[in-house]
PDB file of N, CA and C in Angstrom:
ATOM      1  N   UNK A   1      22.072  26.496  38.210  1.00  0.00           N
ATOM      2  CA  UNK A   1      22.886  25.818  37.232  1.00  0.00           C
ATOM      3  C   UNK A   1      22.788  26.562  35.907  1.00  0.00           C
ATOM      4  N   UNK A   2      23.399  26.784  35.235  1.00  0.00           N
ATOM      5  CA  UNK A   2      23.852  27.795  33.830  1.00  0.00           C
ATOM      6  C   UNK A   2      24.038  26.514  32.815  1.00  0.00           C
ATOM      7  N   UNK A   3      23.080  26.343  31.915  1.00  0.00           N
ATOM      8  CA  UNK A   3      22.726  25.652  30.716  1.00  0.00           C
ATOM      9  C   UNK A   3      23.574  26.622  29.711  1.00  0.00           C
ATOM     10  N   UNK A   4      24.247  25.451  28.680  1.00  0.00           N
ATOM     11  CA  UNK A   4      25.078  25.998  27.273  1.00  0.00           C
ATOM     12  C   UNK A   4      25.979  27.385  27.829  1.00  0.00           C
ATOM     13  N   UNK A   5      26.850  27.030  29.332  1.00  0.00           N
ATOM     14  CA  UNK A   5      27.923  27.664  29.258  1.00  0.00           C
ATOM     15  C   UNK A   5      29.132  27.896  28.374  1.00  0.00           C
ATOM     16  N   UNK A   6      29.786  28.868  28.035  1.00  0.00           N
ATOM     17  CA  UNK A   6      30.350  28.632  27.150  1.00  0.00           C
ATOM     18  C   UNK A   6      32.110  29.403  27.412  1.00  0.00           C
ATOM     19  N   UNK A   7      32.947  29.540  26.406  1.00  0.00           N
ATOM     20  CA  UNK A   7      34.396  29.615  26.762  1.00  0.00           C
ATOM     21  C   UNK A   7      34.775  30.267  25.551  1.00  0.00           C
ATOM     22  N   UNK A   8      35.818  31.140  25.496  1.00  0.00           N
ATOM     23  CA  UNK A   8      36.204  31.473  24.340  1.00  0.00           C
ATOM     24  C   UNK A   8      37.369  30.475  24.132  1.00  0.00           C
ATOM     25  N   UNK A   9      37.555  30.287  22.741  1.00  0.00           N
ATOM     26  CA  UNK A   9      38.592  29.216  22.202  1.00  0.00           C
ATOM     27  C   UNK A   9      38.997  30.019  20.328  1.00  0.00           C
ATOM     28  N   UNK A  10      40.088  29.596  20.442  1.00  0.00           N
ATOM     29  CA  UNK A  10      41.175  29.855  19.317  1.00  0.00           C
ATOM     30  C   UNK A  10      40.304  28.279  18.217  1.00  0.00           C
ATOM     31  N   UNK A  11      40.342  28.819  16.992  1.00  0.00           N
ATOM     32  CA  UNK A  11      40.047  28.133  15.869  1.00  0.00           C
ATOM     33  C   UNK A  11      41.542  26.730  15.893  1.00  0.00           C
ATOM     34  N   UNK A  12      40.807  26.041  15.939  1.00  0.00           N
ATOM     35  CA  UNK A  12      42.055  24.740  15.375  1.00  0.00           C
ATOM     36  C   UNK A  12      42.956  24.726  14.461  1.00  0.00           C
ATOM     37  N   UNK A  13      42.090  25.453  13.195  1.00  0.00           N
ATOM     38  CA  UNK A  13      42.732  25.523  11.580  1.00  0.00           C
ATOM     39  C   UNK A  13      43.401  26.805  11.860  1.00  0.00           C
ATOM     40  N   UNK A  14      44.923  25.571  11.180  1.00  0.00           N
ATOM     41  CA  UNK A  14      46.069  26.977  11.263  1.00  0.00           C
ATOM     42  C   UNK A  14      46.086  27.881  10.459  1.00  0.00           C
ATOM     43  N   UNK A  15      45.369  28.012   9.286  1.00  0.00           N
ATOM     44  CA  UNK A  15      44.974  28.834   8.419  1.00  0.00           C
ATOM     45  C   UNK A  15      43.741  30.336   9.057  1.00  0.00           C
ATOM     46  N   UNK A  16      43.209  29.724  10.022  1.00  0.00           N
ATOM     47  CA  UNK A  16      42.211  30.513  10.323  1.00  0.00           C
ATOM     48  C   UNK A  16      42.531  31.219  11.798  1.00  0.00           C
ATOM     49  N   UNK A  17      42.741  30.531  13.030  1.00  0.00           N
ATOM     50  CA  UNK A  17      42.791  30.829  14.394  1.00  0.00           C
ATOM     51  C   UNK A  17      42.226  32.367  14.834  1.00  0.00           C
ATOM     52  N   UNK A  18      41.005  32.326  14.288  1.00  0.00           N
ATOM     53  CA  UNK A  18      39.608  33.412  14.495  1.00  0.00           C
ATOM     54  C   UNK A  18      39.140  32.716  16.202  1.00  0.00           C
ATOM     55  N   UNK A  19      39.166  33.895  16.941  1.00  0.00           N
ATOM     56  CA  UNK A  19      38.198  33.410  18.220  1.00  0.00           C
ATOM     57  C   UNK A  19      36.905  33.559  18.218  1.00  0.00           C
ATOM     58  N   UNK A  20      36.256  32.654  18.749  1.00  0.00           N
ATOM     59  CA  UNK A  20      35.166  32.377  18.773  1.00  0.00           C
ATOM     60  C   UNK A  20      34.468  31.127  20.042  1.00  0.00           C
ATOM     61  N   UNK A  21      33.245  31.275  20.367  1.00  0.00           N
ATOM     62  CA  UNK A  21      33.098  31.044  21.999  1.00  0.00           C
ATOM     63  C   UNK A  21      32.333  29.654  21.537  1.00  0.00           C
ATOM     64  N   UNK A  22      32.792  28.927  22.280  1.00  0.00           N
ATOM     65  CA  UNK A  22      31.830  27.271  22.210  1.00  0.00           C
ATOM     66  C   UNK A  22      31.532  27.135  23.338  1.00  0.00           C
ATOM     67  N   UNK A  23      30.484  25.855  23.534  1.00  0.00           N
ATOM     68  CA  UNK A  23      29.943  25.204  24.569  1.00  0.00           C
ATOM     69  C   UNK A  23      30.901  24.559  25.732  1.00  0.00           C
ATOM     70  N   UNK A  24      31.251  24.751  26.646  1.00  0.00           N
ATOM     71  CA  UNK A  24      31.558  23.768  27.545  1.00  0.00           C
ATOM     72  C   UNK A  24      31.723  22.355  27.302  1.00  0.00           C
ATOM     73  N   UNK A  25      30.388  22.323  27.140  1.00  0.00           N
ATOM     74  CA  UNK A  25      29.769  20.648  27.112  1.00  0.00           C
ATOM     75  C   UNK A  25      30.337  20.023  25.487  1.00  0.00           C
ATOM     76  N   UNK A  26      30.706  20.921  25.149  1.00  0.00           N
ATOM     77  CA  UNK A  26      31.250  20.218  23.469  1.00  0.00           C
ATOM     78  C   UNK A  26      32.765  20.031  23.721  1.00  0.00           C
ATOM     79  N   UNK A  27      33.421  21.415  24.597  1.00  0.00           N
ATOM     80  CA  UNK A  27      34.503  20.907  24.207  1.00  0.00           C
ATOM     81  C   UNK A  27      34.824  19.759  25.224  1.00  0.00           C
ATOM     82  N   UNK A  28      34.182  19.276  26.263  1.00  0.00           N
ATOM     83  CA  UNK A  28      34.566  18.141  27.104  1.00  0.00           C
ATOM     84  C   UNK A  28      34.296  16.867  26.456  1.00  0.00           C
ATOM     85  N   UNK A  29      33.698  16.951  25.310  1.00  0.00           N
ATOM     86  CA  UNK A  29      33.338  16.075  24.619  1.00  0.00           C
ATOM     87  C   UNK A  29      34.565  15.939  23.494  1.00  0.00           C
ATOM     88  N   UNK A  30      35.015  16.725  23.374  1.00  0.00           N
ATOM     89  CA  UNK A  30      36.611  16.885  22.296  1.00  0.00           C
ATOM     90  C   UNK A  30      35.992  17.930  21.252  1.00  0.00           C
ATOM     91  N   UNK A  31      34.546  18.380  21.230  1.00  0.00           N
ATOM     92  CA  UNK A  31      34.263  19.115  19.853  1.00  0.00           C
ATOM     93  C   UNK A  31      34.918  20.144  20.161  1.00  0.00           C
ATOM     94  N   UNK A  32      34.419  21.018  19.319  1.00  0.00           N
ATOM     95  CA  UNK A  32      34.024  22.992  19.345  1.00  0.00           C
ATOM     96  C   UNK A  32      35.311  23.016  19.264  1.00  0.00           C
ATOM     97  N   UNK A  33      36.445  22.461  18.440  1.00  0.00           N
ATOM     98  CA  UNK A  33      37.570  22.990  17.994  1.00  0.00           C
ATOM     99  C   UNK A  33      37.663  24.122  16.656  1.00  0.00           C
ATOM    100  N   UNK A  34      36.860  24.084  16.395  1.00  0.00           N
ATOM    101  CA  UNK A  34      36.841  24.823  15.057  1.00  0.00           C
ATOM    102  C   UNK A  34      35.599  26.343  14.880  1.00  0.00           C
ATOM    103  N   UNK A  35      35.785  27.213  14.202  1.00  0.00           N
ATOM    104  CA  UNK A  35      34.886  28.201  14.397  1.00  0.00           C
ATOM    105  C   UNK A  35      33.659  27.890  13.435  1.00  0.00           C
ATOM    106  N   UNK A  36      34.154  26.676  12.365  1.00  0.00           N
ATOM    107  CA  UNK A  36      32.987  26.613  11.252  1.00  0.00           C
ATOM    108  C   UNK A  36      32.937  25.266  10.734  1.00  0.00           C
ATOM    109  N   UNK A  37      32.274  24.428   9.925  1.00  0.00           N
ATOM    110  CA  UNK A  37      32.485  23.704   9.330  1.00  0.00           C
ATOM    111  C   UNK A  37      33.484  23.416   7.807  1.00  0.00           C
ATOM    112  N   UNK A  38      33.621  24.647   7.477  1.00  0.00           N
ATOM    113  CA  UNK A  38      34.909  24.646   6.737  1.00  0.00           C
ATOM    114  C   UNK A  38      35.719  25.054   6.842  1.00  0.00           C
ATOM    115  N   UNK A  39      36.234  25.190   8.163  1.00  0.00           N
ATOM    116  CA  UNK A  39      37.623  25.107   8.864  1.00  0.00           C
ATOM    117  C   UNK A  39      37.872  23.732   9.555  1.00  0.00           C
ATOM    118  N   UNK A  40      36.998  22.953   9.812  1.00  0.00           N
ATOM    119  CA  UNK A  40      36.700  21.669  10.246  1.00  0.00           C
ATOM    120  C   UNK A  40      37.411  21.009   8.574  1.00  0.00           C
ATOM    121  N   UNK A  41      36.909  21.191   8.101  1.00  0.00           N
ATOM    122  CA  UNK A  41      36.448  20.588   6.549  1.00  0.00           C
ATOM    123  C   UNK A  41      38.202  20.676   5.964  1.00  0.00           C
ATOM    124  N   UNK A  42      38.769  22.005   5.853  1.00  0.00           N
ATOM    125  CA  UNK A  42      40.080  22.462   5.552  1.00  0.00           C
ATOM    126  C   UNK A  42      40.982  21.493   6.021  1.00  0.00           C
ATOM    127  N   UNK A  43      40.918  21.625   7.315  1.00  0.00           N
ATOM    128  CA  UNK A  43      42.223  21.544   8.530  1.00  0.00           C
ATOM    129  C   UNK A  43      41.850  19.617   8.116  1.00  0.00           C
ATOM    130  N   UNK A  44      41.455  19.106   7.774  1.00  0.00           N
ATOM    131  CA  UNK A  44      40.944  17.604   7.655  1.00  0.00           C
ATOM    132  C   UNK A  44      41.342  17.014   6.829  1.00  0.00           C
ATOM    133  N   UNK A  45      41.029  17.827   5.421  1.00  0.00           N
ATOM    134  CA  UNK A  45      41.811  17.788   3.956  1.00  0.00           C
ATOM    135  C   UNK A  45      43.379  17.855   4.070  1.00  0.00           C
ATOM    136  N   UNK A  46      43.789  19.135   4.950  1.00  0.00           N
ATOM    137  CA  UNK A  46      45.461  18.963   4.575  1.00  0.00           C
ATOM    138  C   UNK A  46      45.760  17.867   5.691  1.00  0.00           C
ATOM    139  N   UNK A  47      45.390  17.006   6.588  1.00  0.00           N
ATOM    140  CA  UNK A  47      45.764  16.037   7.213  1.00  0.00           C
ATOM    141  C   UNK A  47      45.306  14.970   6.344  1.00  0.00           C
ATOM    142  N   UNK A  48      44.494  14.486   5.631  1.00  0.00           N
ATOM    143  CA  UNK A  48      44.107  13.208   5.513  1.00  0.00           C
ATOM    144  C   UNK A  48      44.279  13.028   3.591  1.00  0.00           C
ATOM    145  N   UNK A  49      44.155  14.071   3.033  1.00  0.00           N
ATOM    146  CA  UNK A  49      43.838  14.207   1.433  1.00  0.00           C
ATOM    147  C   UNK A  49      43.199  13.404   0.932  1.00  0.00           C
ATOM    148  N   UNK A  50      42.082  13.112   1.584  1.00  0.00           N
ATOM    149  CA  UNK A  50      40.930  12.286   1.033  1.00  0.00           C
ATOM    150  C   UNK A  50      40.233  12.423  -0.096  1.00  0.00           C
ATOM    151  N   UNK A  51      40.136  14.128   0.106  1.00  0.00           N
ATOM    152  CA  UNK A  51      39.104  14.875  -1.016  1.00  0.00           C
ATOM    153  C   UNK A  51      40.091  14.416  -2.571  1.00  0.00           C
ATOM    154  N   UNK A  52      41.053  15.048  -2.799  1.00  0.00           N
ATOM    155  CA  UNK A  52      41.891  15.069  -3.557  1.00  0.00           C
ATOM    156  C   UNK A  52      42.057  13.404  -3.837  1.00  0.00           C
ATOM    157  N   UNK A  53      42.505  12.756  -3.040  1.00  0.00           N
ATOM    158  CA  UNK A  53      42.598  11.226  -3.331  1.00  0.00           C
ATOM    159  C   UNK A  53      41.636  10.481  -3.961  1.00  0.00           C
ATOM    160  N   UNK A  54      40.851  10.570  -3.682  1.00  0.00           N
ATOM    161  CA  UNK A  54      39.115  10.452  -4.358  1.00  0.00           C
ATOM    162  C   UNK A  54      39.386  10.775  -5.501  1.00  0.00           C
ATOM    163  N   UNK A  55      39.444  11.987  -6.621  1.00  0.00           N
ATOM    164  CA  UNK A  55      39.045  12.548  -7.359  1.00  0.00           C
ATOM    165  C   UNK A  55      40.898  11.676  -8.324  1.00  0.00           C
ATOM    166  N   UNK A  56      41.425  11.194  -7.851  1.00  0.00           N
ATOM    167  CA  UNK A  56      42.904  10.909  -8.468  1.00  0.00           C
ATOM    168  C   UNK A  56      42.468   9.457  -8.445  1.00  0.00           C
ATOM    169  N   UNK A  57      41.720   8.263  -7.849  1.00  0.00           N
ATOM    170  CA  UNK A  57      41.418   7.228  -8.367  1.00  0.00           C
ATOM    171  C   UNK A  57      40.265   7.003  -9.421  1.00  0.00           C
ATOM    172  N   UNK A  58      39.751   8.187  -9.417  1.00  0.00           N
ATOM    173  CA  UNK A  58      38.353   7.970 -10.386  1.00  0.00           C
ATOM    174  C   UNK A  58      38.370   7.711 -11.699  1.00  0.00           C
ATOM    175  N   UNK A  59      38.606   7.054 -12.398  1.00  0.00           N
ATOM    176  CA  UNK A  59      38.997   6.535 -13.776  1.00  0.00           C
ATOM    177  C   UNK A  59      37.561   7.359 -14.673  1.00  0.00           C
ATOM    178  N   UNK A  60      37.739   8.095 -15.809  1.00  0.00           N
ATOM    179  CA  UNK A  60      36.228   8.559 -16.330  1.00  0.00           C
ATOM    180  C   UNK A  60      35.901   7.472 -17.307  1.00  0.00           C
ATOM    181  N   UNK A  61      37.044   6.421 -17.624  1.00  0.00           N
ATOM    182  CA  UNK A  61      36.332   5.153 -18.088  1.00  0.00           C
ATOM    183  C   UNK A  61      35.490   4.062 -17.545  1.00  0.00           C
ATOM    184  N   UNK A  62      35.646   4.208 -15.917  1.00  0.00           N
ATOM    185  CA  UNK A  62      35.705   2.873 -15.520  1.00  0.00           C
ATOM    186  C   UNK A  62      33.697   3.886 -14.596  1.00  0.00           C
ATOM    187  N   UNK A  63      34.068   4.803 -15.023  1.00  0.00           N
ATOM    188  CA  UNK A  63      32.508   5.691 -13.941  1.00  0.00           C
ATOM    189  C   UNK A  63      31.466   5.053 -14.226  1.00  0.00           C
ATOM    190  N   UNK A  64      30.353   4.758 -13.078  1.00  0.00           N
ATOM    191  CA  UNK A  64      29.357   4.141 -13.067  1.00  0.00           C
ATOM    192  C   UNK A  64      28.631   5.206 -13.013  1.00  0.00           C
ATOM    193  N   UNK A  65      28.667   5.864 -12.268  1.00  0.00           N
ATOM    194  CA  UNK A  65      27.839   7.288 -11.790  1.00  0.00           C
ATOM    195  C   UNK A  65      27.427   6.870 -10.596  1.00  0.00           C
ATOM    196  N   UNK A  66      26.640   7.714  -9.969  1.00  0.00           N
ATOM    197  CA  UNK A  66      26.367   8.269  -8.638  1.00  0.00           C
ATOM    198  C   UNK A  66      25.338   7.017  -8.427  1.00  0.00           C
ATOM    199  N   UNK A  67      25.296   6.279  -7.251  1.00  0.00           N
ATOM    200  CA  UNK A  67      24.099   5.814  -6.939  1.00  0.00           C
ATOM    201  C   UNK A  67      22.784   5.689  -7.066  1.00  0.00           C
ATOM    202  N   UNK A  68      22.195   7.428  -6.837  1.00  0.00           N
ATOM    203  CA  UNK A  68      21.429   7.609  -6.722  1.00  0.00           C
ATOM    204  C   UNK A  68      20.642   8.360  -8.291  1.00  0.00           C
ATOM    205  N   UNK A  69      21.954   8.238  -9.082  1.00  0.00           N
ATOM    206  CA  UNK A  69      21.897   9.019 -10.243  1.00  0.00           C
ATOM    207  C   UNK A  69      20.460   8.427 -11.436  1.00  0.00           C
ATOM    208  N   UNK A  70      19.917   9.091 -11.621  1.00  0.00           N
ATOM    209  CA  UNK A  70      19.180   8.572 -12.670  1.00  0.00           C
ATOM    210  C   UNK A  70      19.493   7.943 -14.238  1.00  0.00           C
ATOM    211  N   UNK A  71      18.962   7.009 -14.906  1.00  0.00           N
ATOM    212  CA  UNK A  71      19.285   6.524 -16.385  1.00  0.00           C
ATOM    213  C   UNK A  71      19.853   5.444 -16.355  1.00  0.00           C
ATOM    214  N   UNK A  72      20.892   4.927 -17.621  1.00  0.00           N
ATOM    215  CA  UNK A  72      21.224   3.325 -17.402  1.00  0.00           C
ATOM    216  C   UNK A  72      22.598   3.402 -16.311  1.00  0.00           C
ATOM    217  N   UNK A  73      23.476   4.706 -16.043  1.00  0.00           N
ATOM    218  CA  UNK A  73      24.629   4.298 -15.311  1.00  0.00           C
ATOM    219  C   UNK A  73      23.902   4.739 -13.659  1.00  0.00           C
ATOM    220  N   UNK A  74      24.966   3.486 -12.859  1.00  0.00           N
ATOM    221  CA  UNK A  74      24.483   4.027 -11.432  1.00  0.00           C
ATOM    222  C   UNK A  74      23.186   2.804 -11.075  1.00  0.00           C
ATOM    223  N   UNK A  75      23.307   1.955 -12.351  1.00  0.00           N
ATOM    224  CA  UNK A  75      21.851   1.448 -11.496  1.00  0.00           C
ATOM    225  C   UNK A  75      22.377  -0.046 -11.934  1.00  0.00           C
ATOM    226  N   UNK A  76      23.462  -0.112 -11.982  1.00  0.00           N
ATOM    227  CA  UNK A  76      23.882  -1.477 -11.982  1.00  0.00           C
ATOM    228  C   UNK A  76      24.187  -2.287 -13.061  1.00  0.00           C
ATOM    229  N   UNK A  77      23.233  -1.770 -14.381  1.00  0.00           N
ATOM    230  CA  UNK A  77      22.533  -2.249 -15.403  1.00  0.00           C
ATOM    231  C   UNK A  77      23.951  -1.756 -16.935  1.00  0.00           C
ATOM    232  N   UNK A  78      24.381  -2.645 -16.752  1.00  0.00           N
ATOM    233  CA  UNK A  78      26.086  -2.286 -17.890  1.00  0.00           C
ATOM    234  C   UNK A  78      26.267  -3.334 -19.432  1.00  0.00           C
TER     235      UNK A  78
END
């Protein structure tokens, strides 16, 4: 039996379509479409514009800051 067989496959992102060889076992799983994580990352953005959408509701009045951010914003305390 041959463990982490693998296949050559065409990149997903139409920007990129670099070949490059994935797992078997990923792509039966639906992965290993992509050659990288920022072709993953790309091809995701021009379908969904999340990134961009995000950054267009963010009011710099209304910012709490980051969660995890240190000082008085981010910690609830207004």
């Amino acid at each position: 039996m041959t463990h982490g067989a693998k296949v050559e496959v065409i990149c997903a992102n139409k920007g990129c379509r670099v070949k490059f060889m994935a797992r078997v076992a990923d792509r039966k799983r639906g992965w290993g479409r992509f050659c990288s994580k920022s072709c993953k990352a790309a091809e995701q953005e021009s379908r969904t514009h999340q990134h961009a959408n995000h950054f267009e509701r963010v009011d710099e009045d209304d910012y709490l800051g980051h969660p995890f951010e240190s000082g008085y914003f981010g910690h609830g305390q207004e």
